[in-house]
Protein backbone atom coordinates (compact mmCIF):
# COMPACT_ATOMS: atom_id res chain seq x y z
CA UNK A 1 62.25 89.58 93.01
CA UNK A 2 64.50 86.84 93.17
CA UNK A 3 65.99 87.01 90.19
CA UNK A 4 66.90 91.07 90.59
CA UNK A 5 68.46 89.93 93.91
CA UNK A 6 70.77 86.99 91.90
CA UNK A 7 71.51 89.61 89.98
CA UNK A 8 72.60 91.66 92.71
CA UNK A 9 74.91 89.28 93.78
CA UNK A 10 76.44 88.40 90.37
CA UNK A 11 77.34 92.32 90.32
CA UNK A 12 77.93 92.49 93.83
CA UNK A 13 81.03 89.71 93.61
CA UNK A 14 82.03 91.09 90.23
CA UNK A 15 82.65 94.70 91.25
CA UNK A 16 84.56 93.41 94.59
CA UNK A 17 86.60 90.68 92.72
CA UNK A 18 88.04 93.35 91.21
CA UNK A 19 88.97 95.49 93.98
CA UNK A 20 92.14 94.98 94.14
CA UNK A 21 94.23 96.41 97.65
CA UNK A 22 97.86 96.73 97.28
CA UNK A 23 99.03 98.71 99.97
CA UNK A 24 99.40 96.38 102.34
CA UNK A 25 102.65 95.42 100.25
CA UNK A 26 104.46 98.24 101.46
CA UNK A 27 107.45 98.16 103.60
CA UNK A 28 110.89 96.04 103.31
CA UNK A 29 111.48 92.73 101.31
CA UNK A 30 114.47 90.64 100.39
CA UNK A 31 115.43 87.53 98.21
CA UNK A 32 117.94 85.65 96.49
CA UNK A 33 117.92 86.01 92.47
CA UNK A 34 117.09 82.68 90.78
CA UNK A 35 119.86 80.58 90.19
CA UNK A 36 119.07 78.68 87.53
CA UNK A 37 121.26 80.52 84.17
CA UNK A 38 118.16 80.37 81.98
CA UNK A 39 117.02 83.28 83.95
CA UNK A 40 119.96 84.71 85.09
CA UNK A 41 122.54 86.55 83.36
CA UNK A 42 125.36 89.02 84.92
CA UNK A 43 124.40 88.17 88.25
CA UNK A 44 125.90 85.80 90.84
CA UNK A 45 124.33 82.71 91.81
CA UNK A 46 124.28 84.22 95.25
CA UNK A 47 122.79 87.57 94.17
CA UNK A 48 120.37 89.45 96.54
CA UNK A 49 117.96 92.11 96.50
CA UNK A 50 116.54 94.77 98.97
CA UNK A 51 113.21 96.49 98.15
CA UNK A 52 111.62 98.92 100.05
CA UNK A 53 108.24 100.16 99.09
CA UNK A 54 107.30 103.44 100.74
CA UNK A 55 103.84 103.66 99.40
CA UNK A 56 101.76 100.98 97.07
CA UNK A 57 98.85 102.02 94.99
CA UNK A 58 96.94 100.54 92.02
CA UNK A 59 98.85 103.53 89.93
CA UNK A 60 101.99 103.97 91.18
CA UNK A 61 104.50 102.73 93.32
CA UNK A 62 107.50 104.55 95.40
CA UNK A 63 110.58 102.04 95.98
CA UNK A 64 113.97 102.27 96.91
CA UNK A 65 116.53 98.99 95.73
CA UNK A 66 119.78 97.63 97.11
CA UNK A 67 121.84 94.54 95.55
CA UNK A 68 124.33 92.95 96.97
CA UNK A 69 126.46 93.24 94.29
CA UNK A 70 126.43 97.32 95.02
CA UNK A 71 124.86 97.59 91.45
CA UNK A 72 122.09 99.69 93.46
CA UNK A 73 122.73 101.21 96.71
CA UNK A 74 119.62 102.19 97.89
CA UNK A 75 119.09 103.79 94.69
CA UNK A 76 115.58 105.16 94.35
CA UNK A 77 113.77 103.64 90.92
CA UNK A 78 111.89 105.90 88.84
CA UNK A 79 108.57 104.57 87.79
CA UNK A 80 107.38 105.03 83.70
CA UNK A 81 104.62 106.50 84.38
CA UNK A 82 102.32 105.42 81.52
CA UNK A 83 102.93 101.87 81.70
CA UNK A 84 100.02 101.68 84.46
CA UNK A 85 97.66 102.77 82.41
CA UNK A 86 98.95 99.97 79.64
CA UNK A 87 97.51 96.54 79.80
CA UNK A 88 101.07 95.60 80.35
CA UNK A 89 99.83 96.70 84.23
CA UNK A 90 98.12 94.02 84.94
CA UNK A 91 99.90 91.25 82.77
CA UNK A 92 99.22 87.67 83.83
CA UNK A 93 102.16 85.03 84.65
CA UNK A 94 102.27 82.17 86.22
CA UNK A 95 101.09 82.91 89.86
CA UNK A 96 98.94 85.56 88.38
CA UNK A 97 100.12 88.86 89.92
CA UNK A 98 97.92 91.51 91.32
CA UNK A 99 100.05 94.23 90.00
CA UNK A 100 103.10 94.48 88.04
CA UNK A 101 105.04 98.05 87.89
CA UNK A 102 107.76 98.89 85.40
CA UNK A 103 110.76 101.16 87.42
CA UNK A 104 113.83 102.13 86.06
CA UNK A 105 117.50 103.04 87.22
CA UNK A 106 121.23 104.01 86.31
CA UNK A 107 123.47 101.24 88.15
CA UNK A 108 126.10 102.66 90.48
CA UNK A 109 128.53 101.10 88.98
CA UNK A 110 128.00 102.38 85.86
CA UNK A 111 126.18 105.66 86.07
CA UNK A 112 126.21 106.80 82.24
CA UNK A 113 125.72 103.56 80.64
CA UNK A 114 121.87 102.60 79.99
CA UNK A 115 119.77 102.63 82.70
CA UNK A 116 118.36 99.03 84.22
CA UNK A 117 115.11 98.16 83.89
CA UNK A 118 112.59 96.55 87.14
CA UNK A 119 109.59 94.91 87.14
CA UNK A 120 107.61 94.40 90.06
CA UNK A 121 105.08 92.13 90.61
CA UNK A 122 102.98 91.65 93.75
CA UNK A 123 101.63 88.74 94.48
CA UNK A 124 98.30 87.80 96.56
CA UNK A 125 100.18 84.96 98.71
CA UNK A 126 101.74 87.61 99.99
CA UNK A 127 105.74 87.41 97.94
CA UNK A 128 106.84 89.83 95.50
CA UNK A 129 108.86 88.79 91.75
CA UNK A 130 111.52 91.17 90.94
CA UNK A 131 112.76 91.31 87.55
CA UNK A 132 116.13 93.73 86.79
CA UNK A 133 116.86 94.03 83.34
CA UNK A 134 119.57 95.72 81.20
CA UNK A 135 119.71 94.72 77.81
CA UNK A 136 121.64 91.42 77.22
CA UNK A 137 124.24 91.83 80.00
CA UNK A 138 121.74 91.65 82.75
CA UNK A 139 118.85 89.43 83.32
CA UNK A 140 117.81 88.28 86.89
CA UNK A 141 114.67 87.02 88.76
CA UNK A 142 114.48 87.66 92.35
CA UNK A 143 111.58 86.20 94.85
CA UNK A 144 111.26 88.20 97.83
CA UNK A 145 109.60 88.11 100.73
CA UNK A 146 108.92 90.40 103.97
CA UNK A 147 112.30 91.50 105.74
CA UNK A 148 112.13 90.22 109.50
């Protein structure tokens, strides 16, 4: 008896460990991009981004971006919808992300050139890493946190 109810447990903080609830992350966030230049290219050092997330799940996310530098103005991102069902998803960095998403965009500023690409990453600690990507011209990490 004992050991089924060890066993209980074991499965018990397994199966909730990996329970994972995101949508508390939804709602408004902002955050300077990293200055440093080995992670930022075609951004100012005093580069910022807007994120709203409408809704959060484990699948999908709905988010709407602004930068500062009008490169996105409030510009809904489109979400590839197979990466979160790739074990790109749930890639592991340092801080070990709940949830990473993989959005794209045209910039404003240059509508019919290639779109940028944005990863989102939610953190438990309660932050957000957003990466915006466009080939070798752009390259910027931005650490957000709730908008007041």
């Amino acid at each position: 008896m004992e050991l089924r109810r060890r066993a209980l447990l074991v499965v018990l903080a397994v199966t909730t460990g990996a329970c994972v609830d995101v949508r508390n992350f939804a709602g408004s966030w902002t955050g300077k991009v990293v200055s440093e230049e080995a992670v930022r290219q075609g951004f100012a050092a005093d580069a910022r981004l807007d994120l709203t997330l409408d809704s959060v799940g484990l699948q999908s996310v709905s988010a709407t971006a602004t930068l500062s530098d009008g490169r996105f103005k409030a510009t809904r991102l489109q979400r590839v919808v197979k990466f979160s069902n790739d074990a790109l998803a749930s890639l592991s960095f340092d801080g070990n992300p709940l949830r990473s998403y993989l959005l794209y965009s045209p910039l404003e500023t240059d509508p019919g050139g290639w779109p940028a690409n944005v990863v989102v990453s939610l953190f438990g600690d309660d932050h957000i890493e957003t990466r915006v990507v466009r080939g070798n011209d752009l390259f910027g990490v931005f650490l957000l946190q709730r908008a007041e």
